[in-house]
C-alpha atoms as a PDB file:
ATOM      1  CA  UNK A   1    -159.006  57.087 -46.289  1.00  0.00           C
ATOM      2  CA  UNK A   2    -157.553  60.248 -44.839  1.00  0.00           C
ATOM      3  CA  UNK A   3    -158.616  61.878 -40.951  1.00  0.00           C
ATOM      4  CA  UNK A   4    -159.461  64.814 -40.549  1.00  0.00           C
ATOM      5  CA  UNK A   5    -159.791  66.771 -37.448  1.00  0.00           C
ATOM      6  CA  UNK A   6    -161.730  69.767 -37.650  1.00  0.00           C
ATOM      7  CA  UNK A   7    -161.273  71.961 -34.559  1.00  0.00           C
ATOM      8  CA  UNK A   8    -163.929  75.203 -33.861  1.00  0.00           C
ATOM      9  CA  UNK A   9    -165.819  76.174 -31.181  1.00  0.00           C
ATOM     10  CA  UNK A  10    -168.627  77.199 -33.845  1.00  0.00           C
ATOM     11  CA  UNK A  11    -171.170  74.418 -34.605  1.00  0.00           C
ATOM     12  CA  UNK A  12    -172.177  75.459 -37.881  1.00  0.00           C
ATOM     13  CA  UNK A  13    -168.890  75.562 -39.028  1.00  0.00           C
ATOM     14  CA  UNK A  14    -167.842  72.326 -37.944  1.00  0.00           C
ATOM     15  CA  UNK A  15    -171.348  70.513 -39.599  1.00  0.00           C
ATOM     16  CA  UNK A  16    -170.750  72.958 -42.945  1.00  0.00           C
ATOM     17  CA  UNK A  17    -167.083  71.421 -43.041  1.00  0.00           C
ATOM     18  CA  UNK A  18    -167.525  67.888 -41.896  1.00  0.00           C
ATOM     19  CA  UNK A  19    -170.074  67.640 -44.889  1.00  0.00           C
ATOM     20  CA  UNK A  20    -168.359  68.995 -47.221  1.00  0.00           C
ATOM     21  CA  UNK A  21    -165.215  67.142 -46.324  1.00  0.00           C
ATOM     22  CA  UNK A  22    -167.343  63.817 -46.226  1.00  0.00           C
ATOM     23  CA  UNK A  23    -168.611  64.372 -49.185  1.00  0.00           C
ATOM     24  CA  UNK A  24    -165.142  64.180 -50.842  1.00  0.00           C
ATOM     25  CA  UNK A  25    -164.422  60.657 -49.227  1.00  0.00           C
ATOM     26  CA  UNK A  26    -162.375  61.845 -45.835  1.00  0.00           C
ATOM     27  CA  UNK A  27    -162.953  60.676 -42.583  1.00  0.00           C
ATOM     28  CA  UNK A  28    -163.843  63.372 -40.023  1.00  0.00           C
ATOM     29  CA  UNK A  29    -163.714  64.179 -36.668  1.00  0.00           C
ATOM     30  CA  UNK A  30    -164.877  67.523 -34.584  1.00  0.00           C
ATOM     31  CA  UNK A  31    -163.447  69.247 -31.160  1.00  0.00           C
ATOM     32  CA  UNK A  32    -164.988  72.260 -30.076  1.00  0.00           C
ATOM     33  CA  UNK A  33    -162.325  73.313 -27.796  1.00  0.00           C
ATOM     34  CA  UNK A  34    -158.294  72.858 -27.767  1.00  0.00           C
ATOM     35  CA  UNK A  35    -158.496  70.367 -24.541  1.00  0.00           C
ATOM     36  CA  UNK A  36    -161.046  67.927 -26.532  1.00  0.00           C
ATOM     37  CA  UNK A  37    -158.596  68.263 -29.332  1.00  0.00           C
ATOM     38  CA  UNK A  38    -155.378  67.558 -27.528  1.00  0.00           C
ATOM     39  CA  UNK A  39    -157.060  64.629 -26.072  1.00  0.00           C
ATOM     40  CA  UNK A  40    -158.458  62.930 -29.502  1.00  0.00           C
ATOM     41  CA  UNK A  41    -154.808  63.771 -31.287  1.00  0.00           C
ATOM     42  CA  UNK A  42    -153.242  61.766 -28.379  1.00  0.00           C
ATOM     43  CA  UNK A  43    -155.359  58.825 -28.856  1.00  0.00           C
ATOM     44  CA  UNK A  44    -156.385  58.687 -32.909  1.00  0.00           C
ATOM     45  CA  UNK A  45    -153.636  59.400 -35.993  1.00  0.00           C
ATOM     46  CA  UNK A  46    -155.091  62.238 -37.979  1.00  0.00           C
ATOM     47  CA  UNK A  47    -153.444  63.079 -41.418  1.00  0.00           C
ATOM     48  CA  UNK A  48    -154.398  66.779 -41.265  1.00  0.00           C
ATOM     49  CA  UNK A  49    -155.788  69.331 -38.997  1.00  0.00           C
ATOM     50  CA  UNK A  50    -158.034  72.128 -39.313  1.00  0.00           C
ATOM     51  CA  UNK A  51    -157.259  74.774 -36.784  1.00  0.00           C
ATOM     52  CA  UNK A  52    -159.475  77.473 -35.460  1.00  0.00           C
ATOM     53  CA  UNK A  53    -157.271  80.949 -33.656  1.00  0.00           C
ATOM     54  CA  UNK A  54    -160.311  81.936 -31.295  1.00  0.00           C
ATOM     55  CA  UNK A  55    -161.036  78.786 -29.182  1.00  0.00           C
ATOM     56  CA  UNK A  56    -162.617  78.950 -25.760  1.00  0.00           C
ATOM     57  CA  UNK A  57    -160.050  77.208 -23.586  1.00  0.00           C
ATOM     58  CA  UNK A  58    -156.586  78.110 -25.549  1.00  0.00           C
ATOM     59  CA  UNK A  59    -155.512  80.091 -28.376  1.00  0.00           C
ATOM     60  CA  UNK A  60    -155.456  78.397 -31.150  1.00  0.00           C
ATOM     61  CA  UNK A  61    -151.961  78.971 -32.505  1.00  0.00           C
ATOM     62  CA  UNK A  62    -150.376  77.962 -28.997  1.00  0.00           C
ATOM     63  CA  UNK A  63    -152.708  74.450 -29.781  1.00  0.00           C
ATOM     64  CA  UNK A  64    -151.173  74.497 -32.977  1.00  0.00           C
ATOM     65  CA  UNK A  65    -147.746  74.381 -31.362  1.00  0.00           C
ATOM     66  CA  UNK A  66    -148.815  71.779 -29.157  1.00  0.00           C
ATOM     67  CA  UNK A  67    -149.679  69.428 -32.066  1.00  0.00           C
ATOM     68  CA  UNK A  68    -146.824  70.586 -34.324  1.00  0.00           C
ATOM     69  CA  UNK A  69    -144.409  69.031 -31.542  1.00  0.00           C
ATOM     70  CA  UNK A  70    -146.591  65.886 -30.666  1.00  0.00           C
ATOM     71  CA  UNK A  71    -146.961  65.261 -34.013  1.00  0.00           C
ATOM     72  CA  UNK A  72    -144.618  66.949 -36.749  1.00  0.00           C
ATOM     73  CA  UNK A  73    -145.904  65.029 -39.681  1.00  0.00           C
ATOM     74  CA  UNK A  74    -149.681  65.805 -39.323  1.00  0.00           C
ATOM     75  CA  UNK A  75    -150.915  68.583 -42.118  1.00  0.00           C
ATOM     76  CA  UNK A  76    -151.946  71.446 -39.613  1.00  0.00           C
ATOM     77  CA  UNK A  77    -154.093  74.276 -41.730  1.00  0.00           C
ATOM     78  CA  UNK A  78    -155.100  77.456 -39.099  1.00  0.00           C
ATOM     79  CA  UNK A  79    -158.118  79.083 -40.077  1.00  0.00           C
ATOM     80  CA  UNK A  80    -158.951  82.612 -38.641  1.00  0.00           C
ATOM     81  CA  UNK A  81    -161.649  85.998 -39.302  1.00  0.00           C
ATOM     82  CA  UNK A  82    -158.987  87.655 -37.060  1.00  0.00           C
ATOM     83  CA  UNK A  83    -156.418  88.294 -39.603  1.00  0.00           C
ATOM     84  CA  UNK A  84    -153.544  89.804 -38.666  1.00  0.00           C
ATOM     85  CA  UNK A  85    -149.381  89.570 -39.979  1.00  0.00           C
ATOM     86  CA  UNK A  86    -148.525  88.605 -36.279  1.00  0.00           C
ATOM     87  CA  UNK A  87    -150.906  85.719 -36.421  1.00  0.00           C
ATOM     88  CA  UNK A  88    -149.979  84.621 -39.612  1.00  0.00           C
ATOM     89  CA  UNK A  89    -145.999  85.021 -38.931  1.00  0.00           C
ATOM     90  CA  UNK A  90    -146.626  83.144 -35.545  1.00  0.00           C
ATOM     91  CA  UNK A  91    -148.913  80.563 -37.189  1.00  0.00           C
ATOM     92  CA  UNK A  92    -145.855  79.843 -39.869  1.00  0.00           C
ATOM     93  CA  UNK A  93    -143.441  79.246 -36.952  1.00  0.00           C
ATOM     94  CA  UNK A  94    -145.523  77.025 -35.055  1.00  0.00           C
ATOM     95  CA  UNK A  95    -145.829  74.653 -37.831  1.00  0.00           C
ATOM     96  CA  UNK A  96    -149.052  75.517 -39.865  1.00  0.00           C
ATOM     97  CA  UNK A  97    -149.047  74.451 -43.563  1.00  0.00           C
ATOM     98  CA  UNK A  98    -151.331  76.943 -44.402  1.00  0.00           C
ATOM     99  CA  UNK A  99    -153.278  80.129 -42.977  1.00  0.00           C
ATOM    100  CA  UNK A 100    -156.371  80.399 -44.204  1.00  0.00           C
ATOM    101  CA  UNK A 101    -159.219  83.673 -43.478  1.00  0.00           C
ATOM    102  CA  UNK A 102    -162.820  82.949 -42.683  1.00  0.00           C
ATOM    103  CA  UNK A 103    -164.941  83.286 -44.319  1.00  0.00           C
ATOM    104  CA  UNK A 104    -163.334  80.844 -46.842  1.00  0.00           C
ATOM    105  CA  UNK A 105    -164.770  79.015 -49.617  1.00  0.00           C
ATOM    106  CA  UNK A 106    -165.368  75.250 -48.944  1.00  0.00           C
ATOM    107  CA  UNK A 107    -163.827  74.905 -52.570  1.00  0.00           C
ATOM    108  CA  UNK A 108    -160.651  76.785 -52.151  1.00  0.00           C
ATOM    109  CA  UNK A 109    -160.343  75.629 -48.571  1.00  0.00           C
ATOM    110  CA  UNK A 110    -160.435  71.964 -50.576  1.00  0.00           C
ATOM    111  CA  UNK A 111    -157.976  72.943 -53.291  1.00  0.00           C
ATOM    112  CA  UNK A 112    -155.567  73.734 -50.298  1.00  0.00           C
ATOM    113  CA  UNK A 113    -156.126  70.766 -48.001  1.00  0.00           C
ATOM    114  CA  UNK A 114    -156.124  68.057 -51.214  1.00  0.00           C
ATOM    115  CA  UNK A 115    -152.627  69.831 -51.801  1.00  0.00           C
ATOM    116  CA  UNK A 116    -150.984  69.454 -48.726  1.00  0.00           C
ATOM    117  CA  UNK A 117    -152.011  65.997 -48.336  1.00  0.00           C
ATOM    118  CA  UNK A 118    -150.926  64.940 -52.034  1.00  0.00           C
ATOM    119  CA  UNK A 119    -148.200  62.404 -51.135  1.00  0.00           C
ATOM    120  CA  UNK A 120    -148.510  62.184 -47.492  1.00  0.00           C
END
């Protein structure tokens, strides 16, 4: 069974997504803010990672850096509503998979993660 962490500082988003992801047979766990998920990546393997830009404690792309360099071989997917070709450049260099813009649809956001994850 694959891990997911699911990082957002928004509650609904994080029940909508852990139910949806559930539903599909993953296992899932939540962090609200970059610290929480920094802590739970050191101490649990994850196969992918959905990251959040607009956390409370850290931006989200300098988390994703974090984790690209702890741990290389994780899937890392940023998810933003601040779009922006800076953000999406940066998130590319810092190791994201994929840059996806909220609101996005549980299936396509699906279609995306199943991808990245085929033959990891």
């Amino acid at each position: 069974m694959k891990r997911i962490m699911i990082i957002d500082d928004d509650k609904s988003i994080l029940r909508t997504l852990t139910r949806a992801l559930q539903k599909r047979g993953y296992s899932t766990d939540t962090a609200e803010t970059g610290r929480e998920a920094e802590e739970k990546i050191g101490k649990q393997a994850y196969d992918l990672a959905l990251i959040d830009v607009k956390l409370p404690d850290i931006d989200g792309l300098d988390l994703l850096k974090k984790i690209h360099v702890a741990k290389p071989d994780m899937v890392k997917i940023v998810l933003t509503g601040f779009p922006t070709m800076e953000n999406g450049v940066k998130a590319v260099d810092n190791g994201a998979d994929a840059y996806l813009v909220k609101p996005v649809k549980t299936e396509d956001l699906l279609k995306v993660l199943e991808e990245k994850l085929r033959g990891k």
